[in-house]
PDB file of N, CA and C in Angstrom:
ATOM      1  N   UNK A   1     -10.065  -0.690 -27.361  1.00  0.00           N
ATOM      2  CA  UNK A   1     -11.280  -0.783 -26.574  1.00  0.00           C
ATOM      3  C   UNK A   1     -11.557  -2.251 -26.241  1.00  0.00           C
ATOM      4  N   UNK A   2     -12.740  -2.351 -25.593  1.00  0.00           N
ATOM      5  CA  UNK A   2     -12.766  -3.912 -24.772  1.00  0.00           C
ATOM      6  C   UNK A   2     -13.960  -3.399 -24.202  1.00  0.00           C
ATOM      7  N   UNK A   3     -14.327  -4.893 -24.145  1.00  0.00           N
ATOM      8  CA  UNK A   3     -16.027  -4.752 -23.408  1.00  0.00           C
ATOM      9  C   UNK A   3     -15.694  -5.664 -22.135  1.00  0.00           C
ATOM     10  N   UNK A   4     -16.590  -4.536 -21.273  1.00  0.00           N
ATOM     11  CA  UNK A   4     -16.490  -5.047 -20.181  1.00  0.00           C
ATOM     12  C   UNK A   4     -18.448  -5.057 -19.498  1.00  0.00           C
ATOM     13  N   UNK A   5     -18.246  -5.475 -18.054  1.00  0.00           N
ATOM     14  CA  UNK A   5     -20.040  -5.484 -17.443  1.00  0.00           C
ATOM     15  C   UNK A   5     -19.965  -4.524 -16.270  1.00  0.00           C
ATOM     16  N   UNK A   6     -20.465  -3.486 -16.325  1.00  0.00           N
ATOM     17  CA  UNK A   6     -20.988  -3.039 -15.942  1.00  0.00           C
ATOM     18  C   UNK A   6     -21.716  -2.433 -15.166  1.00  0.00           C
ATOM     19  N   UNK A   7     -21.726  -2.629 -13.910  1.00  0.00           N
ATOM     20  CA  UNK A   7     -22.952  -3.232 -12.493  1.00  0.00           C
ATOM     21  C   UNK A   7     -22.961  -1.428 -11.623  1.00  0.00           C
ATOM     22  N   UNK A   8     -24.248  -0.798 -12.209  1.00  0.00           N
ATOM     23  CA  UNK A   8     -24.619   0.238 -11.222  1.00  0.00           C
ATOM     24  C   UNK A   8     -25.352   0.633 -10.470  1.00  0.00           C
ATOM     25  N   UNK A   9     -25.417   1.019  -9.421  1.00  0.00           N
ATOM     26  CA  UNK A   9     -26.691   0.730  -8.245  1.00  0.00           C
ATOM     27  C   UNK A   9     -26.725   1.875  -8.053  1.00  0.00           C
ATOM     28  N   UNK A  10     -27.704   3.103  -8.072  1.00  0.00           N
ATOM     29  CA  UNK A  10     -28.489   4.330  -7.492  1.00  0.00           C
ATOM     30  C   UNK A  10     -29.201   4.222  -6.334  1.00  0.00           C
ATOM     31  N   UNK A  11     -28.806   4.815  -5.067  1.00  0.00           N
ATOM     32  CA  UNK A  11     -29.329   4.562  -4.061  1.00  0.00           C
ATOM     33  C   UNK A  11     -30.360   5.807  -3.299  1.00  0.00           C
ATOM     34  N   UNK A  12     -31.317   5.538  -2.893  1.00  0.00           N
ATOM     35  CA  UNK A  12     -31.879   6.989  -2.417  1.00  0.00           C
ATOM     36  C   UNK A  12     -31.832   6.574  -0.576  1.00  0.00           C
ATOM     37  N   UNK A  13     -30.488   7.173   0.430  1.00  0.00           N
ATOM     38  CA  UNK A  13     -30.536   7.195   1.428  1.00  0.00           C
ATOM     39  C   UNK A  13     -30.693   8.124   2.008  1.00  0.00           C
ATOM     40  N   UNK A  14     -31.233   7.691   3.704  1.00  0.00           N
ATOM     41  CA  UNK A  14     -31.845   8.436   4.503  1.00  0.00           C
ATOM     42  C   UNK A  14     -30.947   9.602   5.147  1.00  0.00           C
ATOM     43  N   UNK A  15     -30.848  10.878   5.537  1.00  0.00           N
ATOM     44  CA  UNK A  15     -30.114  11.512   6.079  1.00  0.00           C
ATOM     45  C   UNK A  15     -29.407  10.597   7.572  1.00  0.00           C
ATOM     46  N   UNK A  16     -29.799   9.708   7.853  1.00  0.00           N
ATOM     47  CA  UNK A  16     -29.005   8.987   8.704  1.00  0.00           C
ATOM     48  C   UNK A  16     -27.215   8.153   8.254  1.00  0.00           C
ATOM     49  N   UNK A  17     -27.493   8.220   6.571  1.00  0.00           N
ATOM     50  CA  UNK A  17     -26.235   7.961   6.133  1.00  0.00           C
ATOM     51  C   UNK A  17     -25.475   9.406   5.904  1.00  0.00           C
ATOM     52  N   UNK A  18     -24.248   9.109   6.572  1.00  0.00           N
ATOM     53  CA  UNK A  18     -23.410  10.574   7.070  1.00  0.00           C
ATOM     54  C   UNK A  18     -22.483  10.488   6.090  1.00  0.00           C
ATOM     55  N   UNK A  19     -21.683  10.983   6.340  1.00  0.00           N
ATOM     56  CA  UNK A  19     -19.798  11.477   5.368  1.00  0.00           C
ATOM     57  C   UNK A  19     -19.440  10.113   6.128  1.00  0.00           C
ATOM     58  N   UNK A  20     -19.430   9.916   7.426  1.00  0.00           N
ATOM     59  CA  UNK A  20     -18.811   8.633   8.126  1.00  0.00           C
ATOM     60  C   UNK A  20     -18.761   7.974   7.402  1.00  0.00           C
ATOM     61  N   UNK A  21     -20.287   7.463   7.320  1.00  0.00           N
ATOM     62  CA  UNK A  21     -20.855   6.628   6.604  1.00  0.00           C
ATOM     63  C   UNK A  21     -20.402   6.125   5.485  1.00  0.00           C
ATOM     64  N   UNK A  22     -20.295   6.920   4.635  1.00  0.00           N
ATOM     65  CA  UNK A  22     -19.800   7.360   3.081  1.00  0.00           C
ATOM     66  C   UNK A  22     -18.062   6.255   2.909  1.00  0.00           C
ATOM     67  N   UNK A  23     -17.381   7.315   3.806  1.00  0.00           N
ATOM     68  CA  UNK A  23     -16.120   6.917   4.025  1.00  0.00           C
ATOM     69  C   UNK A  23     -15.664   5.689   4.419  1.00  0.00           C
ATOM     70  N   UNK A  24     -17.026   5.071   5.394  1.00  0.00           N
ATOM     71  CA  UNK A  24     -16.527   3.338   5.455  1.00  0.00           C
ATOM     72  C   UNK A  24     -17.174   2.487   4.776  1.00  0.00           C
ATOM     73  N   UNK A  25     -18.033   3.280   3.748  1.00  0.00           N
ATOM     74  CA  UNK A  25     -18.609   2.216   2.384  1.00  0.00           C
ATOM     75  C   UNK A  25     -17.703   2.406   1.808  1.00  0.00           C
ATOM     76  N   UNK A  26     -16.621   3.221   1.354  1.00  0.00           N
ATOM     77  CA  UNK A  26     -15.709   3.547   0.212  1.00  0.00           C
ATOM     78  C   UNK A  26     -14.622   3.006   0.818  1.00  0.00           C
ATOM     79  N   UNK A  27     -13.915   2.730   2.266  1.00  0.00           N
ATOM     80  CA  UNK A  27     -13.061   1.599   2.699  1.00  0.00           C
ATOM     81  C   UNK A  27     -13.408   0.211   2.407  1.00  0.00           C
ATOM     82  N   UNK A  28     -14.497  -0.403   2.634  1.00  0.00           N
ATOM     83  CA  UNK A  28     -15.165  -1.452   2.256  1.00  0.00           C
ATOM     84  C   UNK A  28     -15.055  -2.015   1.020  1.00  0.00           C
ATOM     85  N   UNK A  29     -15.419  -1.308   0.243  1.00  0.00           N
ATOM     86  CA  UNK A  29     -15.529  -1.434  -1.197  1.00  0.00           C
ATOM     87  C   UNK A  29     -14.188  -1.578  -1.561  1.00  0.00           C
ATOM     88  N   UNK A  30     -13.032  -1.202  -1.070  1.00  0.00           N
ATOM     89  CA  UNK A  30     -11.566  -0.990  -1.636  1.00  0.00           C
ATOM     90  C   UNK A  30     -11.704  -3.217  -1.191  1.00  0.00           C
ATOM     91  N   UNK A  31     -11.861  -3.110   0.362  1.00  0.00           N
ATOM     92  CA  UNK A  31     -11.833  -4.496   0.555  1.00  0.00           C
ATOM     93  C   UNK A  31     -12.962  -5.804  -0.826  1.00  0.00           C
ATOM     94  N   UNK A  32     -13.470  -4.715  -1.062  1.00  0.00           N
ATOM     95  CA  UNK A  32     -14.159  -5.573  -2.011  1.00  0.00           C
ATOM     96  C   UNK A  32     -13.544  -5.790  -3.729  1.00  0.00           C
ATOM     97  N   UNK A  33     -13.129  -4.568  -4.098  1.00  0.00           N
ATOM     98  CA  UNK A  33     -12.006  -5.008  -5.476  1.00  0.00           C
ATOM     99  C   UNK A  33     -10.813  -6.056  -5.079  1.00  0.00           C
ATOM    100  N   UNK A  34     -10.135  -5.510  -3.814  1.00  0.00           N
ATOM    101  CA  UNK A  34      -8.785  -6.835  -3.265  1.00  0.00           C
ATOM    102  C   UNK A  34      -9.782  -8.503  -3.425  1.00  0.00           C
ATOM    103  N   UNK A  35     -11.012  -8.333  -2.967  1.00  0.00           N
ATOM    104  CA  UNK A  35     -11.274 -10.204  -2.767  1.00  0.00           C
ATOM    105  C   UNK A  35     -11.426 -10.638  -4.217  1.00  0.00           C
ATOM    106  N   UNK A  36     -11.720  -9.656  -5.052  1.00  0.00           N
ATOM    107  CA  UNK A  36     -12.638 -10.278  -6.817  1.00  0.00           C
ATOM    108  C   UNK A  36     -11.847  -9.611  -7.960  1.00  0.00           C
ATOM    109  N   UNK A  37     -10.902 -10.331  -8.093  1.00  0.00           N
ATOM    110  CA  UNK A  37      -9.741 -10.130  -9.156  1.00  0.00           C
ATOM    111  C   UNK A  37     -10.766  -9.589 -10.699  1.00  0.00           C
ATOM    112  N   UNK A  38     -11.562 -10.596 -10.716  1.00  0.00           N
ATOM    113  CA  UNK A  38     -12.431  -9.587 -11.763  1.00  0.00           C
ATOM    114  C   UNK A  38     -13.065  -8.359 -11.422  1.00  0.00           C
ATOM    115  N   UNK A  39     -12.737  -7.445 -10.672  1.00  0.00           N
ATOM    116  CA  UNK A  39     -13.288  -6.297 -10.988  1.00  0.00           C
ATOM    117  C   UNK A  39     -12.130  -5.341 -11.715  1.00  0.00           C
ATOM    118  N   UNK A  40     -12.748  -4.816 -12.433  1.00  0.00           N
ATOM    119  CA  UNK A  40     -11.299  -3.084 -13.021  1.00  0.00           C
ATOM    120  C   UNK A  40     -11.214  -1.992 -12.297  1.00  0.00           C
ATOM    121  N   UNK A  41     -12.483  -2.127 -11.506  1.00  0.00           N
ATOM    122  CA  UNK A  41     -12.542  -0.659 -10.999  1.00  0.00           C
ATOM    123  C   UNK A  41     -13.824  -0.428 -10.369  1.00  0.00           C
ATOM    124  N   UNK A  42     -13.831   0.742  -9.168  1.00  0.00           N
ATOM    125  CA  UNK A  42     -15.251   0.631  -8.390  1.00  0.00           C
ATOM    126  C   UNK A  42     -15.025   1.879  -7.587  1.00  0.00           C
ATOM    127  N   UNK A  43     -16.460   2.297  -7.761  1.00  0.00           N
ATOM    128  CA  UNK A  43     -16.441   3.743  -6.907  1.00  0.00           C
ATOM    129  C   UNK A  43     -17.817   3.595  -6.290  1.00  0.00           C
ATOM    130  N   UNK A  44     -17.700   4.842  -5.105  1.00  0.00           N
ATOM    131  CA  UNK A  44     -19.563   4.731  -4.334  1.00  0.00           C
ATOM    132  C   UNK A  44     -19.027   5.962  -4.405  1.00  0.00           C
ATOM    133  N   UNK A  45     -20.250   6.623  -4.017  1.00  0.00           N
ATOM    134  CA  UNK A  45     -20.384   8.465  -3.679  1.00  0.00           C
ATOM    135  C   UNK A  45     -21.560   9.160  -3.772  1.00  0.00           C
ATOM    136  N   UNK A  46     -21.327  10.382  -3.001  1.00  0.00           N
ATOM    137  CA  UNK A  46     -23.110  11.082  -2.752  1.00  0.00           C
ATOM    138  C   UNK A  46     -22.949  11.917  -4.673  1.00  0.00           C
ATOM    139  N   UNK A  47     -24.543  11.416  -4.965  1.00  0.00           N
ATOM    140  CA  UNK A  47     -24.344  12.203  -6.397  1.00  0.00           C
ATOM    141  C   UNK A  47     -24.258  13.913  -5.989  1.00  0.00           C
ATOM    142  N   UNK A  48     -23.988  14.173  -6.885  1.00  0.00           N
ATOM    143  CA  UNK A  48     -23.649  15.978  -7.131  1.00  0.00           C
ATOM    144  C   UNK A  48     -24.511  16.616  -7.281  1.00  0.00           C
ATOM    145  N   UNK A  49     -24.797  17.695  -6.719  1.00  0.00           N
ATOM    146  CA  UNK A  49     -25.938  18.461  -6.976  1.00  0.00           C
ATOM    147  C   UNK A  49     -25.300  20.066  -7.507  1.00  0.00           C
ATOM    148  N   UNK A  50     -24.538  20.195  -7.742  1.00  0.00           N
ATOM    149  CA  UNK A  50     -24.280  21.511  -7.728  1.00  0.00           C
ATOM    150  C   UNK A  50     -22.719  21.757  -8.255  1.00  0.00           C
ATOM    151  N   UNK A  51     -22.512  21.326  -9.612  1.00  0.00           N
ATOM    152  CA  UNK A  51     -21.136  21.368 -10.088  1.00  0.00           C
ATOM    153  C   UNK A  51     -20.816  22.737 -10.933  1.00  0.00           C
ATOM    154  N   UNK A  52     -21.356  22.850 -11.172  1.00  0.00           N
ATOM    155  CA  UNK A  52     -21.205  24.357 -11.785  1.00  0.00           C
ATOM    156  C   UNK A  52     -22.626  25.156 -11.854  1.00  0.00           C
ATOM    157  N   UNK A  53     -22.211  26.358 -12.002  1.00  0.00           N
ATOM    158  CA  UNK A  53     -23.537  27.595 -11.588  1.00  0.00           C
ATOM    159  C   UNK A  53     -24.720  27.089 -12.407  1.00  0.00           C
ATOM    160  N   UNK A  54     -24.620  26.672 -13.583  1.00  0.00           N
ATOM    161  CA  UNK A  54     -26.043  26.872 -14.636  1.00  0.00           C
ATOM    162  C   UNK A  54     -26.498  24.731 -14.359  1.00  0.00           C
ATOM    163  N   UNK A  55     -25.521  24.169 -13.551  1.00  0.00           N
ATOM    164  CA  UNK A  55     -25.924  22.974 -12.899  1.00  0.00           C
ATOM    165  C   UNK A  55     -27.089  22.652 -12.748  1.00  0.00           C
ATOM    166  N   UNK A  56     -27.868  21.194 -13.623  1.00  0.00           N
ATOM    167  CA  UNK A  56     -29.342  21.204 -13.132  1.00  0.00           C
ATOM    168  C   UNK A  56     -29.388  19.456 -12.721  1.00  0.00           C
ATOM    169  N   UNK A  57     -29.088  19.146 -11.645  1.00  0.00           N
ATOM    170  CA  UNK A  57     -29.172  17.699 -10.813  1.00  0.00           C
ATOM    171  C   UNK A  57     -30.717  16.966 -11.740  1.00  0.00           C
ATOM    172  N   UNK A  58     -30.333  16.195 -12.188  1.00  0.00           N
ATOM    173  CA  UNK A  58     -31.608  14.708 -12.421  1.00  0.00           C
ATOM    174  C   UNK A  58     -31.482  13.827 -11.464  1.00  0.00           C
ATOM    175  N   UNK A  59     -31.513  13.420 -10.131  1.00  0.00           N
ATOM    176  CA  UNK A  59     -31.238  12.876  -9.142  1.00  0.00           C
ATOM    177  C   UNK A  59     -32.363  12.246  -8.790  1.00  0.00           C
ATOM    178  N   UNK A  60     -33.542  12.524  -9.361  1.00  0.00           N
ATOM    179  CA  UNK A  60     -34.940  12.268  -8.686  1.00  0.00           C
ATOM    180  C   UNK A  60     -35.161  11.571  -7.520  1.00  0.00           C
ATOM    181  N   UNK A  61     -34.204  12.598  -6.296  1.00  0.00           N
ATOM    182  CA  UNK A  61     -34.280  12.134  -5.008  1.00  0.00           C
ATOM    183  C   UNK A  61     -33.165  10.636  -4.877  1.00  0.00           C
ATOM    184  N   UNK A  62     -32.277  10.111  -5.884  1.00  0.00           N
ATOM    185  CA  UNK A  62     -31.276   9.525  -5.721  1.00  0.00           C
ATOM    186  C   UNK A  62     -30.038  10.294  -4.652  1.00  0.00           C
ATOM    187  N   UNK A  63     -29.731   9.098  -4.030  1.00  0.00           N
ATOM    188  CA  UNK A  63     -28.652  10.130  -2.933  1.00  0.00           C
ATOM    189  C   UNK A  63     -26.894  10.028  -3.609  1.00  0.00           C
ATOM    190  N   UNK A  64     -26.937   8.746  -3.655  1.00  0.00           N
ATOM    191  CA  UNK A  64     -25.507   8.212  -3.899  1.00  0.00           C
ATOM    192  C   UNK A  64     -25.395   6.867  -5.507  1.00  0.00           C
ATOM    193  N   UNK A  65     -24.293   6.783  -5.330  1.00  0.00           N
ATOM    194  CA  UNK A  65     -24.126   5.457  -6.867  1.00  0.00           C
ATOM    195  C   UNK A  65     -22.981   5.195  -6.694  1.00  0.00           C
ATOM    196  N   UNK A  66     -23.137   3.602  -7.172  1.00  0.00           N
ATOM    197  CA  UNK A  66     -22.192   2.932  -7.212  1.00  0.00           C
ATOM    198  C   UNK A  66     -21.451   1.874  -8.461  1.00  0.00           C
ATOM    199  N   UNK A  67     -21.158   2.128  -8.837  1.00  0.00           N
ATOM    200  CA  UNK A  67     -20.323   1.774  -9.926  1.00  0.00           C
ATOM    201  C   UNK A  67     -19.195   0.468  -9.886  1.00  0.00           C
ATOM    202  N   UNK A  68     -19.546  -0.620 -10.399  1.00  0.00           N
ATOM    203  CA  UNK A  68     -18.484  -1.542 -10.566  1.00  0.00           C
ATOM    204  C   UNK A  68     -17.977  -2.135 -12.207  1.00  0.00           C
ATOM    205  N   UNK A  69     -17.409  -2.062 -12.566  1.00  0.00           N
ATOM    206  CA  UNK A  69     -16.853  -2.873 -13.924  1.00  0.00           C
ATOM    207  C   UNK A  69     -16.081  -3.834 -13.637  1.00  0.00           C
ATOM    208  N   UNK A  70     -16.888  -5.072 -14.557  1.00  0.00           N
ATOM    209  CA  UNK A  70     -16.411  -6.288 -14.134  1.00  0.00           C
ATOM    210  C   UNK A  70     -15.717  -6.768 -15.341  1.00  0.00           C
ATOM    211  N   UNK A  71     -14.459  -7.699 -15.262  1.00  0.00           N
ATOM    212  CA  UNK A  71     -14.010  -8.707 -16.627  1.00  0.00           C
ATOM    213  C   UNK A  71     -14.876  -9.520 -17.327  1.00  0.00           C
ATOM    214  N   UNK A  72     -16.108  -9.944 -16.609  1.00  0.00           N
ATOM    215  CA  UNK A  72     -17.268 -10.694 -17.012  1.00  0.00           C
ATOM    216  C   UNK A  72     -18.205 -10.602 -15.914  1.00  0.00           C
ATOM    217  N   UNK A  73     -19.117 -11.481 -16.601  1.00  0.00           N
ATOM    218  CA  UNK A  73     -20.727 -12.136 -15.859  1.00  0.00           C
ATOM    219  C   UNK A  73     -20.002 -13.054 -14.581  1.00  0.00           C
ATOM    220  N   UNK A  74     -18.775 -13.520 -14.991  1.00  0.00           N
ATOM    221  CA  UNK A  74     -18.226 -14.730 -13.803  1.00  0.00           C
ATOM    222  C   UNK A  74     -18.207 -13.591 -12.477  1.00  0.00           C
ATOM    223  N   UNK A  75     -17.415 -12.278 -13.144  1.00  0.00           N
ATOM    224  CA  UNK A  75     -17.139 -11.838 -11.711  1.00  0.00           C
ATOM    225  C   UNK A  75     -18.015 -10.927 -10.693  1.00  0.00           C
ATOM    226  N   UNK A  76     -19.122 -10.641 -11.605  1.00  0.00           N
ATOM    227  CA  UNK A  76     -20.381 -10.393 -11.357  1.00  0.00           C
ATOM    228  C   UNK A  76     -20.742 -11.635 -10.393  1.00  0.00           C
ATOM    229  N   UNK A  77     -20.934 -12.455 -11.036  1.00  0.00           N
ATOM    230  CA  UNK A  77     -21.703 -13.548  -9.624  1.00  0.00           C
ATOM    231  C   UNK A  77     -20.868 -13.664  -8.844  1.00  0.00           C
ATOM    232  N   UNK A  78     -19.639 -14.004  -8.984  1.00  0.00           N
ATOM    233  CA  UNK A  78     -18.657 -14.047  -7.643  1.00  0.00           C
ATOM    234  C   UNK A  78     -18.845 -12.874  -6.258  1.00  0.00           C
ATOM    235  N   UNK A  79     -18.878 -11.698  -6.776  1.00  0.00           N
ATOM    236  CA  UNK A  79     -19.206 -10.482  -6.566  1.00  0.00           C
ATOM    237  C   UNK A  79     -20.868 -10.382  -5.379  1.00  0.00           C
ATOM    238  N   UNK A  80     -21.951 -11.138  -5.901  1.00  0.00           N
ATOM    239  CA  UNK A  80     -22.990 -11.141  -5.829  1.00  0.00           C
ATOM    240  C   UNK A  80     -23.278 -11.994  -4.370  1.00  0.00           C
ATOM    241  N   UNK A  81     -22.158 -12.926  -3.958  1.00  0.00           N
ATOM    242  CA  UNK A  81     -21.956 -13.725  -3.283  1.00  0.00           C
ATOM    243  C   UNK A  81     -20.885 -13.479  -2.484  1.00  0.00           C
ATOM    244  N   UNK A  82     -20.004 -12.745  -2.224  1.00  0.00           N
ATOM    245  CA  UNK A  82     -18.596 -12.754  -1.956  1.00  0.00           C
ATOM    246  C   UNK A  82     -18.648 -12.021  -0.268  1.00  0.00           C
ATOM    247  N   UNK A  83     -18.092 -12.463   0.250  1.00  0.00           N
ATOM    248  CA  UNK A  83     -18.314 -12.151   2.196  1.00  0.00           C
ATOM    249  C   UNK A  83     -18.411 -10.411   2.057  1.00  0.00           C
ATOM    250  N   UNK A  84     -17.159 -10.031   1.760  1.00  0.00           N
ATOM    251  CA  UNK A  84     -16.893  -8.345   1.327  1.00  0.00           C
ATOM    252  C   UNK A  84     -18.382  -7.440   0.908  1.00  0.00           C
ATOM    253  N   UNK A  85     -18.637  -7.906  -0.042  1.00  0.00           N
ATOM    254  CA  UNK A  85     -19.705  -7.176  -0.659  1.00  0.00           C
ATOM    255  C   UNK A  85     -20.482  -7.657   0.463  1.00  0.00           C
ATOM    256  N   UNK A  86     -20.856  -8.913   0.666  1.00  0.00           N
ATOM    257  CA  UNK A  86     -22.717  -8.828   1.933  1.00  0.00           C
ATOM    258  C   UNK A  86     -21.873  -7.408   2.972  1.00  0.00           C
ATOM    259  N   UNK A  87     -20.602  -7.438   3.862  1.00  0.00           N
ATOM    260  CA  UNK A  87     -20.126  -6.241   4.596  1.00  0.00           C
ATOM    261  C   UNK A  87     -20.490  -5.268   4.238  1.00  0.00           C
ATOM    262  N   UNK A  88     -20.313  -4.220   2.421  1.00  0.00           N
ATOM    263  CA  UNK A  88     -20.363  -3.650   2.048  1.00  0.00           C
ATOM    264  C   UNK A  88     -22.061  -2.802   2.541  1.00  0.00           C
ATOM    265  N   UNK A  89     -22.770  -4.298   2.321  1.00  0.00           N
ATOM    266  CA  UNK A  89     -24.480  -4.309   2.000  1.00  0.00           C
ATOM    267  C   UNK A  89     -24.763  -3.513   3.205  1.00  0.00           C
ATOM    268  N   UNK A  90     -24.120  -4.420   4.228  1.00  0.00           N
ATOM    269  CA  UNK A  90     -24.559  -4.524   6.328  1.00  0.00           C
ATOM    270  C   UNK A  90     -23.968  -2.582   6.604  1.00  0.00           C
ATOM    271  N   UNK A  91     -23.537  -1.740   5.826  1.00  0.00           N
ATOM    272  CA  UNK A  91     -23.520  -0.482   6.030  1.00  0.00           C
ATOM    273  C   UNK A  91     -24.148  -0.052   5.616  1.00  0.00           C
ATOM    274  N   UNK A  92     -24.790   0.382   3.922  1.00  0.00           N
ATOM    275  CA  UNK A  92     -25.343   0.885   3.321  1.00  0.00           C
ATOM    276  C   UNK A  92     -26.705   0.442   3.415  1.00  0.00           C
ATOM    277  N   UNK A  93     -26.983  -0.829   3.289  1.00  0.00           N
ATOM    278  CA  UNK A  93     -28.985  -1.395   3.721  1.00  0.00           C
ATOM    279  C   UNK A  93     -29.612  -0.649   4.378  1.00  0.00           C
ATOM    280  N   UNK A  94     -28.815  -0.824   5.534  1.00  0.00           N
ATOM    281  CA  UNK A  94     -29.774  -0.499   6.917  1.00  0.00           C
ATOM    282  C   UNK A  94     -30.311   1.332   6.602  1.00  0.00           C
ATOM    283  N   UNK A  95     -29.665   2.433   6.185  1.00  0.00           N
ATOM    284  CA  UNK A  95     -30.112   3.453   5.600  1.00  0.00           C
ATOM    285  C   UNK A  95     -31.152   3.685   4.143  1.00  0.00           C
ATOM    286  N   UNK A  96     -31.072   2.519   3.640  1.00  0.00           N
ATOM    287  CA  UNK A  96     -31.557   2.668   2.390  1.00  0.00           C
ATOM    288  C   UNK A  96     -33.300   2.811   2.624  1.00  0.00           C
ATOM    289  N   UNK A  97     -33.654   4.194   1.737  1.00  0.00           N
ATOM    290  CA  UNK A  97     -35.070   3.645   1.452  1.00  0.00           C
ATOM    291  C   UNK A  97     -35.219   3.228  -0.067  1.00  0.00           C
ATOM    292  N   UNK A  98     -34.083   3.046  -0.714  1.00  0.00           N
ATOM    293  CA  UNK A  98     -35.007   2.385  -2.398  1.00  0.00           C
ATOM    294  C   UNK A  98     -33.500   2.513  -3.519  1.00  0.00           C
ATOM    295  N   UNK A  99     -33.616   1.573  -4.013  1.00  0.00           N
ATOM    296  CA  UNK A  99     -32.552   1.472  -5.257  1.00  0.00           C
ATOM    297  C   UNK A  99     -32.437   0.795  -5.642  1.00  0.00           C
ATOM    298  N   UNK A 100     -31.840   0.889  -7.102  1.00  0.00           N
ATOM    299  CA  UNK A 100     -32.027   0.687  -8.457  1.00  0.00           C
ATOM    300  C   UNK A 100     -30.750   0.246  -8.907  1.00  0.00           C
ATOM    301  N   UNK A 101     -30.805  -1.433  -9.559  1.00  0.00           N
ATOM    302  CA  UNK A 101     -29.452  -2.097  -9.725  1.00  0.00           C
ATOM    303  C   UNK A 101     -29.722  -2.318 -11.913  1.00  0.00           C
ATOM    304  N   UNK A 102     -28.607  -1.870 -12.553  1.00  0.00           N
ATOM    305  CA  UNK A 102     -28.851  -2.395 -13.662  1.00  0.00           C
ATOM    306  C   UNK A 102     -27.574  -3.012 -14.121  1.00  0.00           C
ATOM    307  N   UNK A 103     -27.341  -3.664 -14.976  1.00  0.00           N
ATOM    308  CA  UNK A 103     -26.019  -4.596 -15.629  1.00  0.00           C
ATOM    309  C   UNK A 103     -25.883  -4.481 -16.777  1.00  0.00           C
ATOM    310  N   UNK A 104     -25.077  -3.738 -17.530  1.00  0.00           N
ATOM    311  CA  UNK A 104     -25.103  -3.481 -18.824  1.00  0.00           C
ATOM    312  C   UNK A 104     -23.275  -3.739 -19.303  1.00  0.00           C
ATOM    313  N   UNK A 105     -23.545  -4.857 -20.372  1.00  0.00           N
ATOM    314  CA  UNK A 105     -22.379  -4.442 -21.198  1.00  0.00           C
ATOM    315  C   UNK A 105     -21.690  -3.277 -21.637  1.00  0.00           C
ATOM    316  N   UNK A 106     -20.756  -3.136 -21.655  1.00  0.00           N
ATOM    317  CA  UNK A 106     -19.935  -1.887 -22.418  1.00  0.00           C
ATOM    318  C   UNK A 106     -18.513  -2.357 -23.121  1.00  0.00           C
ATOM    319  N   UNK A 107     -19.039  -1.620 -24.604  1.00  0.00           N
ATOM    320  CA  UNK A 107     -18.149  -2.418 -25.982  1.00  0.00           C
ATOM    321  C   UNK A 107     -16.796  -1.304 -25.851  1.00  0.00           C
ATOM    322  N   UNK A 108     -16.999  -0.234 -25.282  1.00  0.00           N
ATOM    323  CA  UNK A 108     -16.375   0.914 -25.809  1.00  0.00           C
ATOM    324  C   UNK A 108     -15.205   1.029 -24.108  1.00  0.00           C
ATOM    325  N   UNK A 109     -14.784   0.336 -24.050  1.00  0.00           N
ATOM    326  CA  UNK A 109     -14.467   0.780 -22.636  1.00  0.00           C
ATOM    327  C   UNK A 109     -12.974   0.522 -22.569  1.00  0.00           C
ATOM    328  N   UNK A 110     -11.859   1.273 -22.405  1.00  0.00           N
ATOM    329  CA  UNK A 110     -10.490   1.949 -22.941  1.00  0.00           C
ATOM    330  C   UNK A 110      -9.542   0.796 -22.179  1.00  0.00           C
ATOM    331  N   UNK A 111      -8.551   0.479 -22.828  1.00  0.00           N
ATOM    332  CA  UNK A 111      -7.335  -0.645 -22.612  1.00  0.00           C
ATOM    333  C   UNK A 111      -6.743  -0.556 -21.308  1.00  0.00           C
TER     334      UNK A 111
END
């Protein structure tokens, strides 16, 4: 195991963000692990509402999340600043009505 950071953003967007949409934040984002050698790994996507029958969504009107794990705090700020990610922003902003960024260590996180 190995600790890594963390960085997840819950987004609540407007039905104006489409599958399109979706699909060229999740191209984007690929451009955004290639620029920041510190990241391990990164996903966006509409949360789930309906994975199996007895399925009960906590979404509280959250639409989508995004997920980054970083090697450190360095690649976090690099990240925070980096041309890619503001691109990333210039798709997803302009739909956004509200979301929620937190940064949490993780001790437990697999080789």
């Amino acid at each position: 195991m190995r600790r890594v950071l963390q960085h997840v953003v819950i987004f609540k967007l407007n039905a104006t963000f489409t599958d399109e949409l979706t699909a060229s934040a999740i191209t984007q984002l690929e451009a955004v692990v290639k620029a920041n050698e510190g990241i391990i790994a990164a996903s966006f996507g509409a949360n789930e509402t309906s994975l199996y029958d007895t399925y009960k969504p906590h979404t509280g009107g959250f639409t989508h999340t995004l997920i980054v794990t970083f090697v450190d705090e360095r690649a976090l700020k690099f990240y925070d600043t980096e041309a890619e990610h503001i691109k990333l922003g210039g798709i997803v902003i302009p739909h956004m009505k509200e979301a929620v960024a937190t940064d949490t260590w993780i001790d437990t996180y697999p080789d």
